[in-house]
C-alpha atoms as a PDB file:
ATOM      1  CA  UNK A   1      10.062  15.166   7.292  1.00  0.00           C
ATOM      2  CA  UNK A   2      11.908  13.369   4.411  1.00  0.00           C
ATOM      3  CA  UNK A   3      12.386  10.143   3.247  1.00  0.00           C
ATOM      4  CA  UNK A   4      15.837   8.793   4.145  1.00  0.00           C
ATOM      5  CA  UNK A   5      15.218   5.341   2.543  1.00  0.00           C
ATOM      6  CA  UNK A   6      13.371   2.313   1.223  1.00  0.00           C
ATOM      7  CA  UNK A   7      12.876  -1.263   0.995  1.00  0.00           C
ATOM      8  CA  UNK A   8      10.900  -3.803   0.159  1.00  0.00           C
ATOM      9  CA  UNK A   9      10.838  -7.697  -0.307  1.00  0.00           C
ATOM     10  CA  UNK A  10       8.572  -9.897  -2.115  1.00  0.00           C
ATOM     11  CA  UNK A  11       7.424 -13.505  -1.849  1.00  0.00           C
ATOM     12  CA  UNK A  12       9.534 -15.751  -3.996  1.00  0.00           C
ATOM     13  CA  UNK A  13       6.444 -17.929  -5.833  1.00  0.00           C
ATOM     14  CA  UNK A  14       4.828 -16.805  -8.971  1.00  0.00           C
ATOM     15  CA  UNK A  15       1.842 -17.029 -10.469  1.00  0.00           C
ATOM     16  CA  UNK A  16       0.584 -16.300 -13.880  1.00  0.00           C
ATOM     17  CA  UNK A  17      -2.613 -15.729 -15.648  1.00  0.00           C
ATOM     18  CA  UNK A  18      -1.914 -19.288 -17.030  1.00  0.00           C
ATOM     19  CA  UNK A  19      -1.307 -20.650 -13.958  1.00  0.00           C
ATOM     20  CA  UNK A  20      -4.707 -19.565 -12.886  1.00  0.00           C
ATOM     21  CA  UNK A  21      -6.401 -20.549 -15.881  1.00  0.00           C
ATOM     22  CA  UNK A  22      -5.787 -24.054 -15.182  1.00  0.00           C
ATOM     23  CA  UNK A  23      -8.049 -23.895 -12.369  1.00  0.00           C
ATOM     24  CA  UNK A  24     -10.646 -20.818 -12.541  1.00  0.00           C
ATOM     25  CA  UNK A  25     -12.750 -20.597 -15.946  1.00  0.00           C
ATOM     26  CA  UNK A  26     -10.228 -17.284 -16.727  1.00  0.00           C
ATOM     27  CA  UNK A  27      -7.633 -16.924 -19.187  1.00  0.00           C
ATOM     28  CA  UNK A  28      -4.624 -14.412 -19.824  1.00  0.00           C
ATOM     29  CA  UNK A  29      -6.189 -12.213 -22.100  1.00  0.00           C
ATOM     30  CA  UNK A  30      -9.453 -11.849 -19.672  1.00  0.00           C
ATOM     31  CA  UNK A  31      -7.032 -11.178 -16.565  1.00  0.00           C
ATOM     32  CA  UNK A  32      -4.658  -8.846 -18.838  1.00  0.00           C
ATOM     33  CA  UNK A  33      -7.164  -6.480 -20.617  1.00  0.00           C
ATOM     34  CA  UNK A  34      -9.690  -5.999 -17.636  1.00  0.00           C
ATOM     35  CA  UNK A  35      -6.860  -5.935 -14.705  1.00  0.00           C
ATOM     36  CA  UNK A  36      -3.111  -4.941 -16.317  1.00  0.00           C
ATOM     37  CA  UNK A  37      -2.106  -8.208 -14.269  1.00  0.00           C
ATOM     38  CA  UNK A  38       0.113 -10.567 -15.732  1.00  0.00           C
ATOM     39  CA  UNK A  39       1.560 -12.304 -12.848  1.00  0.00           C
ATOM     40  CA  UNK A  40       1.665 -11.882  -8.867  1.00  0.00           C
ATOM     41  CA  UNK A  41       3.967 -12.907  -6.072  1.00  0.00           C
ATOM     42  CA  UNK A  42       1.973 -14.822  -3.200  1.00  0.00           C
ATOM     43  CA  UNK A  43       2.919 -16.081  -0.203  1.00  0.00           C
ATOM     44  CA  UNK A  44       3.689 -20.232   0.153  1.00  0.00           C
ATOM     45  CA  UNK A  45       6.140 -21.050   2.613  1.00  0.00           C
ATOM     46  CA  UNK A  46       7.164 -17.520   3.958  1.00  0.00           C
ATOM     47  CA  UNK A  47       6.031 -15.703   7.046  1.00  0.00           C
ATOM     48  CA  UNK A  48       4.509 -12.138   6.577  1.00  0.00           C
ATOM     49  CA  UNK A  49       6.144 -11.204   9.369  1.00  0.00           C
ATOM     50  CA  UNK A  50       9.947 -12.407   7.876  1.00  0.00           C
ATOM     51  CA  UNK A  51       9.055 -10.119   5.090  1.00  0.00           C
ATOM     52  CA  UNK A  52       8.404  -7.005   6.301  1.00  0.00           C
ATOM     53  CA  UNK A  53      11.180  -7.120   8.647  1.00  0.00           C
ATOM     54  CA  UNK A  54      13.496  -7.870   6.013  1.00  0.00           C
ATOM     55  CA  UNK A  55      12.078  -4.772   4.288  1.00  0.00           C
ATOM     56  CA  UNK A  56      12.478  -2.648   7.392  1.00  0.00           C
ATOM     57  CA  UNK A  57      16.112  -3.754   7.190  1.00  0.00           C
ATOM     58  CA  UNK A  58      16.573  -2.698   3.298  1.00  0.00           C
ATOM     59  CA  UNK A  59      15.067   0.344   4.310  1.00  0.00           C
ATOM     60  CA  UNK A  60      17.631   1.122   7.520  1.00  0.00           C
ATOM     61  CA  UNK A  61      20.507  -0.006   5.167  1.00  0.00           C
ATOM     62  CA  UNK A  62      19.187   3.053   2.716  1.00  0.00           C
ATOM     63  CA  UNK A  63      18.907   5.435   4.825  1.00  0.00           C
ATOM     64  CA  UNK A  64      22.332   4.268   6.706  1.00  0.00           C
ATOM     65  CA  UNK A  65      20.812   4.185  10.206  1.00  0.00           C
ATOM     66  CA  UNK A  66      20.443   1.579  12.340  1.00  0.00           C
ATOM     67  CA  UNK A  67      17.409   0.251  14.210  1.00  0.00           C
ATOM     68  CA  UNK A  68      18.595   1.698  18.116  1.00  0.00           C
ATOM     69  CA  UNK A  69      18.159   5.318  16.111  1.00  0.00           C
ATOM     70  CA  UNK A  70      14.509   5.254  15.451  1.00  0.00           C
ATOM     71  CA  UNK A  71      11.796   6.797  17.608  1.00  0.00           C
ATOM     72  CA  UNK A  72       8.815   4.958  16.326  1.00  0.00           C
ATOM     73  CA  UNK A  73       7.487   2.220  14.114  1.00  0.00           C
ATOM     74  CA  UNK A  74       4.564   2.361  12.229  1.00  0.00           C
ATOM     75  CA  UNK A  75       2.956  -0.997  10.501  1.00  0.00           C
ATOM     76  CA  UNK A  76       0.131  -0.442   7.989  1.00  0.00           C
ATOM     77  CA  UNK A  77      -1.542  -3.815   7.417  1.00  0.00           C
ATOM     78  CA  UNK A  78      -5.016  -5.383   6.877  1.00  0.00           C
ATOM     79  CA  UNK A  79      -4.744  -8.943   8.064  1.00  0.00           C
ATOM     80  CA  UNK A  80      -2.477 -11.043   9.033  1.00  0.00           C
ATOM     81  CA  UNK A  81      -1.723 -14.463  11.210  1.00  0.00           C
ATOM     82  CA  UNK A  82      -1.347 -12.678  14.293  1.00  0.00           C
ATOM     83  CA  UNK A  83      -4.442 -11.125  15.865  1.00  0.00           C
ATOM     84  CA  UNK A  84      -2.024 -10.434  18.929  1.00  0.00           C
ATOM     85  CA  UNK A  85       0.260  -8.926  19.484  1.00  0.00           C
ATOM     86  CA  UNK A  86       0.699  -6.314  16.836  1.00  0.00           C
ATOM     87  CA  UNK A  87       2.832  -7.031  13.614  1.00  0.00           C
ATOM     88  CA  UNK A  88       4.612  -3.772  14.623  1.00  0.00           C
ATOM     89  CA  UNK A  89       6.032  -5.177  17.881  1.00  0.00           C
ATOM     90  CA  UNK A  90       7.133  -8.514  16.068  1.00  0.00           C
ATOM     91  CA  UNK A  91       9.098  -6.164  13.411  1.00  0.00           C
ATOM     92  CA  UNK A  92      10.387  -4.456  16.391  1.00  0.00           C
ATOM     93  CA  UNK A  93      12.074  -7.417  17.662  1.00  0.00           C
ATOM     94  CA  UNK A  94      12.956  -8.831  14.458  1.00  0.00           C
ATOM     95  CA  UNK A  95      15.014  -5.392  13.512  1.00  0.00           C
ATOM     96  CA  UNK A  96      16.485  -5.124  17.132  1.00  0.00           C
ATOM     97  CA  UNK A  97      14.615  -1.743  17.786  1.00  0.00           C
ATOM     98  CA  UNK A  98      13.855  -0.357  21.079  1.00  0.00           C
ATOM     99  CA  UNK A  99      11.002   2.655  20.297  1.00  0.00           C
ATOM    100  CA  UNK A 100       7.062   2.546  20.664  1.00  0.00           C
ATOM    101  CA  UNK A 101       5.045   0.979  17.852  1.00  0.00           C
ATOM    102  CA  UNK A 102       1.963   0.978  16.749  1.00  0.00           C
ATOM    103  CA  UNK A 103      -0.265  -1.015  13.768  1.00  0.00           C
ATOM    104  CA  UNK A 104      -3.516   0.486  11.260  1.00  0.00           C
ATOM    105  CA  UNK A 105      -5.394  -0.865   9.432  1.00  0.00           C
ATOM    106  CA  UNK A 106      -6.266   2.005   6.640  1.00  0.00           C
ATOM    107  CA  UNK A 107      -6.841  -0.631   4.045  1.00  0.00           C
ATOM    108  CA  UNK A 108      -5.057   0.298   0.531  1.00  0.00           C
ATOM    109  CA  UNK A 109      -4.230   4.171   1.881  1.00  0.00           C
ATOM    110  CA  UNK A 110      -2.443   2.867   4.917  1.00  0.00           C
ATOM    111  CA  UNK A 111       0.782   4.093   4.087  1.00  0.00           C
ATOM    112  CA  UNK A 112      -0.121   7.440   3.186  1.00  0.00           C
ATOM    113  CA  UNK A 113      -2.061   7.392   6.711  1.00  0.00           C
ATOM    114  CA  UNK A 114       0.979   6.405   7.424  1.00  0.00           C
ATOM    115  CA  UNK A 115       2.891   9.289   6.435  1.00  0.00           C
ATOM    116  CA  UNK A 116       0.253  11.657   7.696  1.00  0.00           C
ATOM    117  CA  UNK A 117       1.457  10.565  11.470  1.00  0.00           C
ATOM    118  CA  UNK A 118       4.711  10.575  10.973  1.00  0.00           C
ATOM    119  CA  UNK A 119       5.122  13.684  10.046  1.00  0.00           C
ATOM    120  CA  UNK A 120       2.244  15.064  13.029  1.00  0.00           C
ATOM    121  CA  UNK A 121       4.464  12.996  15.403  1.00  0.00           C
ATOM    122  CA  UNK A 122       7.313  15.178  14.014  1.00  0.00           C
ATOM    123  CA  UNK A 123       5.493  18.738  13.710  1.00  0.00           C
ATOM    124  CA  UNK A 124       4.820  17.922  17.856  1.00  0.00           C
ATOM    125  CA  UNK A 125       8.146  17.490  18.544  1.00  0.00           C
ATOM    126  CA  UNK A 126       7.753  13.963  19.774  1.00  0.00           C
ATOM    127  CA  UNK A 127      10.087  12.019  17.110  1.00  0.00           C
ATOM    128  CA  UNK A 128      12.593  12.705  14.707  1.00  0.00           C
ATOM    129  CA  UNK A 129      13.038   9.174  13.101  1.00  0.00           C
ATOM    130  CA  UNK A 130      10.251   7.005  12.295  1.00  0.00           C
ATOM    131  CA  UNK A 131       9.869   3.681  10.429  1.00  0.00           C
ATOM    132  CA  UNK A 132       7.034   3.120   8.410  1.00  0.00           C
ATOM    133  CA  UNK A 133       6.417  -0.660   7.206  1.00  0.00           C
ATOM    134  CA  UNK A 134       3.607  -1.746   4.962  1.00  0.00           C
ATOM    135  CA  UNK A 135       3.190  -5.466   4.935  1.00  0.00           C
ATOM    136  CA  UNK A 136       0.374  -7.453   3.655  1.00  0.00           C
ATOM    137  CA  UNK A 137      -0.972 -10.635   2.289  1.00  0.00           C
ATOM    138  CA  UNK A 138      -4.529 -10.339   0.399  1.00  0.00           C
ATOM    139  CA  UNK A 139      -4.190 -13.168  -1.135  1.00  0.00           C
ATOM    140  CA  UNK A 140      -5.281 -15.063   1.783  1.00  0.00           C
ATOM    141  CA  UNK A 141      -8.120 -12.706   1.889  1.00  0.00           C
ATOM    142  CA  UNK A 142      -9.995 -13.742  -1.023  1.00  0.00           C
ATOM    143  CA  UNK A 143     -12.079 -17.049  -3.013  1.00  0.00           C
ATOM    144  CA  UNK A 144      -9.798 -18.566  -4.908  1.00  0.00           C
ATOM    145  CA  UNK A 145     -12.554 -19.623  -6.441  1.00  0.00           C
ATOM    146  CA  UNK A 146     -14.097 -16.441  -7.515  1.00  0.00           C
ATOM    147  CA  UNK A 147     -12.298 -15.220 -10.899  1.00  0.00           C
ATOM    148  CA  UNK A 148     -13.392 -11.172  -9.986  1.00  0.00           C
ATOM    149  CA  UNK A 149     -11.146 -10.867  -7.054  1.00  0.00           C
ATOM    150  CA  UNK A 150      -8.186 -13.532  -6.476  1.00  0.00           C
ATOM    151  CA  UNK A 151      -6.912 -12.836  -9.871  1.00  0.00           C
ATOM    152  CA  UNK A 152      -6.384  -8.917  -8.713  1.00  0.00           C
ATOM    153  CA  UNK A 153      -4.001  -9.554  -5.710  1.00  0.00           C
ATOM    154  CA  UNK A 154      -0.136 -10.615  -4.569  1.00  0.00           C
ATOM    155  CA  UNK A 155       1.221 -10.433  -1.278  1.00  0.00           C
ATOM    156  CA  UNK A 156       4.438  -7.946  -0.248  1.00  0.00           C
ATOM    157  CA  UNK A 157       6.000  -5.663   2.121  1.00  0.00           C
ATOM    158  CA  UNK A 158       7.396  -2.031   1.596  1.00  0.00           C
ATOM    159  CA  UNK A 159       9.260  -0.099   3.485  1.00  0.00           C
ATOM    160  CA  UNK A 160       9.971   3.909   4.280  1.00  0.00           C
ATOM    161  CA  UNK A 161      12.760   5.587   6.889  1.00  0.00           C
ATOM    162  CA  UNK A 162      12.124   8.910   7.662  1.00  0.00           C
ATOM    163  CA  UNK A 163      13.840  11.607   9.289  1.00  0.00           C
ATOM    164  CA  UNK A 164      13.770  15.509   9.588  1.00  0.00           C
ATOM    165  CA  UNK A 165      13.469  17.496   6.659  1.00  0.00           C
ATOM    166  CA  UNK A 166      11.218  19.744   4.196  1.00  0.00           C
ATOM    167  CA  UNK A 167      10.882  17.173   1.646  1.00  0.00           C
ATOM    168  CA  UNK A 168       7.127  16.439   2.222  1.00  0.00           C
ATOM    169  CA  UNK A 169       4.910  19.530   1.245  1.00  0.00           C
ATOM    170  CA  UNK A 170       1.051  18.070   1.888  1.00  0.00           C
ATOM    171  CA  UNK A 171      -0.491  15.756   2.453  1.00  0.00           C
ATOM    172  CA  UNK A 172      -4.187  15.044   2.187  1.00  0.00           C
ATOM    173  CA  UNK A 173      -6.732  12.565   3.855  1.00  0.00           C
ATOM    174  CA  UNK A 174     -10.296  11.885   2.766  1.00  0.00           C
ATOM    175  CA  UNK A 175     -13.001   9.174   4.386  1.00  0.00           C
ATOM    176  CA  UNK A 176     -16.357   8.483   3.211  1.00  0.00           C
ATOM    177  CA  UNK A 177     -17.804   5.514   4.893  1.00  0.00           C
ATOM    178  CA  UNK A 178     -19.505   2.914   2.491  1.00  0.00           C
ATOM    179  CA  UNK A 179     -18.709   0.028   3.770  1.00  0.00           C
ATOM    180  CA  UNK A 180     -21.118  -2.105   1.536  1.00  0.00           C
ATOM    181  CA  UNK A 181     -18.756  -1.488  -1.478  1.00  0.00           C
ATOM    182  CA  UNK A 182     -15.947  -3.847  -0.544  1.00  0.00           C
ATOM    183  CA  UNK A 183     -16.092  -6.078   2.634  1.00  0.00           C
ATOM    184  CA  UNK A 184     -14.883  -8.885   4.375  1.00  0.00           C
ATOM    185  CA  UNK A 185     -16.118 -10.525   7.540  1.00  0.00           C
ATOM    186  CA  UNK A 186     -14.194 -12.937   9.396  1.00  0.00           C
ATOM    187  CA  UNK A 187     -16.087 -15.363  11.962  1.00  0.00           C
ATOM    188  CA  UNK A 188     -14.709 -15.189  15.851  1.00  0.00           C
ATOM    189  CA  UNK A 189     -14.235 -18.006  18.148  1.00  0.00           C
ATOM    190  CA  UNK A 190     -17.313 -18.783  19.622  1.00  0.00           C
ATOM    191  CA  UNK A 191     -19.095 -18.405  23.322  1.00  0.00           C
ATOM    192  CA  UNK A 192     -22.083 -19.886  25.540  1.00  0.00           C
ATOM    193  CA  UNK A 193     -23.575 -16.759  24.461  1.00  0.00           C
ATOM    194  CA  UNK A 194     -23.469 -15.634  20.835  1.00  0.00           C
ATOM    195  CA  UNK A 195     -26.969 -16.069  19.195  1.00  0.00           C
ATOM    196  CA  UNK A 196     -26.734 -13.533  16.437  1.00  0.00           C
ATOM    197  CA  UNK A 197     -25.980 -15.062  12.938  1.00  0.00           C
ATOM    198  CA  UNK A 198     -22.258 -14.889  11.854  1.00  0.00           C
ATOM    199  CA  UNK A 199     -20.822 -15.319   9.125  1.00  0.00           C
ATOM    200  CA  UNK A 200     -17.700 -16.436   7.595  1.00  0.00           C
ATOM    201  CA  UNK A 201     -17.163 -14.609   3.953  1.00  0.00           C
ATOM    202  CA  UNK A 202     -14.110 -14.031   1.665  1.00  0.00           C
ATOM    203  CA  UNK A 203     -13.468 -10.672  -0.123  1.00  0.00           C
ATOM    204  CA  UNK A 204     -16.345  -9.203  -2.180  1.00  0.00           C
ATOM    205  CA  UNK A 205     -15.952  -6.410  -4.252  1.00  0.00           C
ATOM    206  CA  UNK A 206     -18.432  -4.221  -6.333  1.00  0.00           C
ATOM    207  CA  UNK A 207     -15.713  -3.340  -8.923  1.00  0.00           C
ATOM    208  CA  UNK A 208     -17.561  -0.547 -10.737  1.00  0.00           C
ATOM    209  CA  UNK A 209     -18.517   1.539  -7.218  1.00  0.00           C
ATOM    210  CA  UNK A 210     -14.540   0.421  -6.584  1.00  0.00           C
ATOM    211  CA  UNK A 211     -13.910   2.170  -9.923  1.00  0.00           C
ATOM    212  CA  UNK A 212     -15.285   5.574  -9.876  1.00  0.00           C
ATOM    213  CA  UNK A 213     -14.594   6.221  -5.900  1.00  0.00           C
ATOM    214  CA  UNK A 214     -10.877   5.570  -6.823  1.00  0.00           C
ATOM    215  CA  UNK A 215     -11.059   8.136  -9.732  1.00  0.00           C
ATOM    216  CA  UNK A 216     -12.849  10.645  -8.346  1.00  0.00           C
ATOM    217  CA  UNK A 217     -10.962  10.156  -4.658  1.00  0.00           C
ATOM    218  CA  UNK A 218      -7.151  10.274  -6.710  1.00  0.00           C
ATOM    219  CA  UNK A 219      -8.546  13.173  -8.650  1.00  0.00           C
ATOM    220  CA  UNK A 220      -9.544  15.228  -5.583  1.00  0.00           C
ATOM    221  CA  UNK A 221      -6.754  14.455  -3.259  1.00  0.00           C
ATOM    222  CA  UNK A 222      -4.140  14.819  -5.552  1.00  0.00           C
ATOM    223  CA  UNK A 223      -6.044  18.065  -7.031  1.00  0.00           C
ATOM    224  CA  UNK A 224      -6.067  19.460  -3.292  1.00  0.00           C
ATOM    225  CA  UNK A 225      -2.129  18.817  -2.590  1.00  0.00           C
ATOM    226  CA  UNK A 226      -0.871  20.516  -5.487  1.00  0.00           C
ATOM    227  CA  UNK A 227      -3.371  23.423  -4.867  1.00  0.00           C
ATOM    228  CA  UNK A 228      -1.441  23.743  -1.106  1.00  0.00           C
ATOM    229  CA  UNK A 229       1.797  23.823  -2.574  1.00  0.00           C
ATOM    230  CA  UNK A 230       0.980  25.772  -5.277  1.00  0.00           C
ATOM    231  CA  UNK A 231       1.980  23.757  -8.254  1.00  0.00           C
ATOM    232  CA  UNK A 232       0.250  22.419 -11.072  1.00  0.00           C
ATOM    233  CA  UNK A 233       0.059  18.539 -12.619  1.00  0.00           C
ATOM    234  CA  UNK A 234       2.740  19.975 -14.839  1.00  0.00           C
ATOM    235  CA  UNK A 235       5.045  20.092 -12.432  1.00  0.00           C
ATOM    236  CA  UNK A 236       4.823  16.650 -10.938  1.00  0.00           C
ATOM    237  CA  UNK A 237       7.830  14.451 -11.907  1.00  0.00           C
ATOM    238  CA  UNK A 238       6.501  10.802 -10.927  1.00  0.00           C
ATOM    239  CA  UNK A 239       2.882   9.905 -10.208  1.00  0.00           C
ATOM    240  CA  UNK A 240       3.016   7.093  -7.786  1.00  0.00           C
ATOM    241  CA  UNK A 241      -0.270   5.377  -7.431  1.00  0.00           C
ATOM    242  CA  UNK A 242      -2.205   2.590  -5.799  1.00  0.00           C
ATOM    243  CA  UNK A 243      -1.649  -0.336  -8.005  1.00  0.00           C
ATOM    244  CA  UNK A 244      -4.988  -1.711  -7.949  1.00  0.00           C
ATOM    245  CA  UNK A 245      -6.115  -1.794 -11.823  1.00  0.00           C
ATOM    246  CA  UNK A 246      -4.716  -0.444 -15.037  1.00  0.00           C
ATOM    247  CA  UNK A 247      -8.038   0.917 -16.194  1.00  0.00           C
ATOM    248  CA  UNK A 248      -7.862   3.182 -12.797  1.00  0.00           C
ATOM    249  CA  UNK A 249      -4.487   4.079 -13.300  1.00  0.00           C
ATOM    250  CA  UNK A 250      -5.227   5.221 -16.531  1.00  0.00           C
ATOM    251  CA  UNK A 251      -8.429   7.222 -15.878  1.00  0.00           C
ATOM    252  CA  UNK A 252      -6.702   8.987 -13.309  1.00  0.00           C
ATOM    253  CA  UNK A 253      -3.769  10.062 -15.683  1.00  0.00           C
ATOM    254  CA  UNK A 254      -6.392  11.594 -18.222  1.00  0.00           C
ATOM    255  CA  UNK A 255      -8.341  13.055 -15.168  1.00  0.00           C
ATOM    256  CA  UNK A 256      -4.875  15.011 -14.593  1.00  0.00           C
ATOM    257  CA  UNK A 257      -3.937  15.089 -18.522  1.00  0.00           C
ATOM    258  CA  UNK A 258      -0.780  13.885 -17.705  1.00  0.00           C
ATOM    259  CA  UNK A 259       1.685  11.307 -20.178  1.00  0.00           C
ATOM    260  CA  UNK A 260       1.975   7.582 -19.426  1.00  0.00           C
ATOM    261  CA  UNK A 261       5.404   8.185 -18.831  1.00  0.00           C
ATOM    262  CA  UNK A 262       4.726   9.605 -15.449  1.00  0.00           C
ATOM    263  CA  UNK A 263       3.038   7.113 -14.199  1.00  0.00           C
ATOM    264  CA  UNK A 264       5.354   3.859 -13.116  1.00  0.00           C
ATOM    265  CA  UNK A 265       3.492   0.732 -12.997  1.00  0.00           C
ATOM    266  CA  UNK A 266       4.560  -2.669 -11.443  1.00  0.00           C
ATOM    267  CA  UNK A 267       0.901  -3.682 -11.491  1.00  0.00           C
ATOM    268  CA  UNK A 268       1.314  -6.210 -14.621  1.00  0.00           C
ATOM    269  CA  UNK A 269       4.228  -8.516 -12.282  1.00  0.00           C
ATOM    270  CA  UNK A 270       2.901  -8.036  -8.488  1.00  0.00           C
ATOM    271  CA  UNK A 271      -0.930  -7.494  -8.853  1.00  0.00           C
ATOM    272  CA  UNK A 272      -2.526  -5.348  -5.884  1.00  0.00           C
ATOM    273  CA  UNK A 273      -0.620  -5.942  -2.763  1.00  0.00           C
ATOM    274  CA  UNK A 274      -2.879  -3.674  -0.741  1.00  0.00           C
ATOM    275  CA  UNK A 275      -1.259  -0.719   1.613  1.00  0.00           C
ATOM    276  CA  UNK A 276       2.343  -2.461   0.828  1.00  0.00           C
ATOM    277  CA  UNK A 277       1.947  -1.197  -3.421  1.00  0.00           C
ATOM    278  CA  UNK A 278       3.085   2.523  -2.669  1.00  0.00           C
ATOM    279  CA  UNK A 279       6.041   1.510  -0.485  1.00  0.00           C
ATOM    280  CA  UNK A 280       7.039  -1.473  -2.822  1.00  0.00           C
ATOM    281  CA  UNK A 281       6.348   1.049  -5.897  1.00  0.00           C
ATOM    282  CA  UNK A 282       8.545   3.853  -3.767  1.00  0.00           C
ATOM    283  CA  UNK A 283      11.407   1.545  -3.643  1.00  0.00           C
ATOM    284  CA  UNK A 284      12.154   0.165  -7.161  1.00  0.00           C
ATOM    285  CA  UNK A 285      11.737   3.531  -8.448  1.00  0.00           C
ATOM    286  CA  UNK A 286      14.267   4.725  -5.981  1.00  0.00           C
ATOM    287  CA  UNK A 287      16.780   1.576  -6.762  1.00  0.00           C
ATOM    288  CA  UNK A 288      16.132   1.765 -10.131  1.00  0.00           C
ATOM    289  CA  UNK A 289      17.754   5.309 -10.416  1.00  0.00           C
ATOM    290  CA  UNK A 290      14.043   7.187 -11.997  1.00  0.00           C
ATOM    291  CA  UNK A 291      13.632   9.156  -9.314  1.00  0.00           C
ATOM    292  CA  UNK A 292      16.102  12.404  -8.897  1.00  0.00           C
ATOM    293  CA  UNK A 293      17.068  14.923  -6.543  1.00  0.00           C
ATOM    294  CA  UNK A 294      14.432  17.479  -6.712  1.00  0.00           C
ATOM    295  CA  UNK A 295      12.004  15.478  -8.407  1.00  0.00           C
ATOM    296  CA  UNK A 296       8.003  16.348  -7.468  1.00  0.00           C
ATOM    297  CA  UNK A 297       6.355  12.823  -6.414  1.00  0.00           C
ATOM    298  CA  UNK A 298       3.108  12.652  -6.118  1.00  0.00           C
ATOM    299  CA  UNK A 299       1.336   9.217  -4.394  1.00  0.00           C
ATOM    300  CA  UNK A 300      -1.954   8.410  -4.108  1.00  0.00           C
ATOM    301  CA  UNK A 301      -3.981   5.237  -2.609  1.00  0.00           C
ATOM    302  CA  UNK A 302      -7.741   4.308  -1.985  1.00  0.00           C
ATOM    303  CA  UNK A 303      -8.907   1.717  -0.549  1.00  0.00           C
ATOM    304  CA  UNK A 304     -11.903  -0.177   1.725  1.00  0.00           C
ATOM    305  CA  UNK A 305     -13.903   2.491   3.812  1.00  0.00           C
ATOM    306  CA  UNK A 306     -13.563   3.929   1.437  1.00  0.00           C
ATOM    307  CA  UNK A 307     -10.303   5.367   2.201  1.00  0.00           C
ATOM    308  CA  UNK A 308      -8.028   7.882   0.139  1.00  0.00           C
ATOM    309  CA  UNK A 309      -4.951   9.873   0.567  1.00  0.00           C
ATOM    310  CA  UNK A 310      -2.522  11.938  -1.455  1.00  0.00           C
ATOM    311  CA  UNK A 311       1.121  13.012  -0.363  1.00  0.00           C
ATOM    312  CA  UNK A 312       2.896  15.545  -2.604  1.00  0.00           C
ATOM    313  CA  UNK A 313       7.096  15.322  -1.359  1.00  0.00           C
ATOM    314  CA  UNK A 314      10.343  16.148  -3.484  1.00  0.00           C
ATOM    315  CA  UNK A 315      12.696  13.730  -3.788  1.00  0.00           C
END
């Protein structure tokens, strides 16, 4: 398949390191040299749901189609208000759609999961437009208490149309389950019967594990796509990748020995938005004019699991 268009839509408060300072024992220059993050965009009085159906829309306007044409809707997201129905279903509605939907939760590689259906779906002959929609909000996820992990996230939805074409060449998937590395448990409704011990616990995060499973994962999925093309980093255009930390970003570009420039970054004004950073990423290098007919893009995202994936498409 190709992608047709994108879109994406942010919440409208934000925060700064100094805004955070006033309240956790942090400070911009902490938050700045360990994270890249200056400020984030969270969530106060919008609905996740509003959001990612507005960036469905964007993303319909791009690719000038309209909702009735689309065979399927994917939604990539980790948590959100609803635990029923599915946040696919409400976007659905919301865009005036018709076709099947489903939602997964991938973690941080959800959109690239994402992609990696879409384009199965296609190869079986079952679809021949499909919406992808990455919406979450992991700022509700976390202690905003704990300096180590609220300061790393903002909320947002991105969007993707696709529709037939040759523009993605590979795209690769990788899973290895430790599940001790970054966590959160959410406590159920109880019954008569429960009598195990439950919990209730915000994020957690061992950052350095975090740190070298990212590396190594980018490295090796990234490393395998261009191998099945048969192209080298060289010939990459645009590096589009998870925006979880600058320090991963930047280990990754001297694991491929790649310059800076190739590596767009909206990490220092939106923070880690989860599965929604490669769509949101996607689309203001699209609007922005960077990325060109013909251009090599390579994205890659890793995430709780752990989770990885790398897609290698031409723009």
């Amino acid at each position: 398949m190709r992608i047709a268009g994108t879109g994406s839509m942010l919440p409208k408060k934000v925060i700064t390191n100094d805004m955070l300072s006033q309240f956790l024992d942090t400070s911009d220059e902490w938050i700045r040299t360990r994270t890249g993050v200056v400020s984030r965009h969270v969530i106060s009085d919008e609905r996740l749901e509003d959001m990612a159906i507005e960036a469905a829309r964007r993303a319909l306007a791009d690719a000038e189609m309209t909702a009735d044409e689309l065979d399927f809707i994917i939604c990539s997201n980790v948590v959100n208000e609803y635990v029923t129905p599915q946040l696919s279903c409400i976007i659905q509605g919301g865009i005036g759609a018709t076709c099947p939907c489903i939602d997964i939760n991938c973690a941080c590689a959800g959109f690239i999961y994402a992609l990696e259906i879409a384009e199965s779906f296609y190869q079986a002959g079952r679809v021949r437009n499909v919406l992808i929609v990455s919406a979450e909000e992991p700022t509700r996820m976390t202690d905003w208490k704990d300096r180590r992990t609220c300061v790393l996230f903002g909320d947002g939805a991105g969007a993707a149309v696709l529709t037939p074409g040759d523009n993605i060449r590979s795209i690769k998937l990788s899973a290895s389950s430790a599940t001790d590395k970054l966590w959160q448990y959410r406590l159920l409704h109880p019954t008569p019967y429960i009598t195990k011990e439950e919990v209730d616990m915000p994020l957690q995060m061992k950052g350095q594990d975090v740190f070298k499973f990212a590396v190594k994962a980018a490295g090796k999925d990234i490393s395998r796509a261009l191998k099945d093309v048969g192209i080298k980093a060289d010939d990459v255009s645009h590096y589009l990748l998870h925006q979880a930390n600058i320090r991963i970003i930047n280990a990754i570009q001297e694991y491929l020995e790649q310059p800076a420039e190739k590596f767009p970054t909206n990490i220092e004004d939106h923070g880690n938005s989860s599965s929604s950073c490669c769509p949101i990423l996607l689309d203001e290098c699209n609007r922005s004019g960077l990325l060109k007919r013909g251009d090599m893009v390579a994205m890659s995202a890793f995430g709780a699991g752990f989770v990885s994936g790398a897609v290698l498409f031409e723009w």
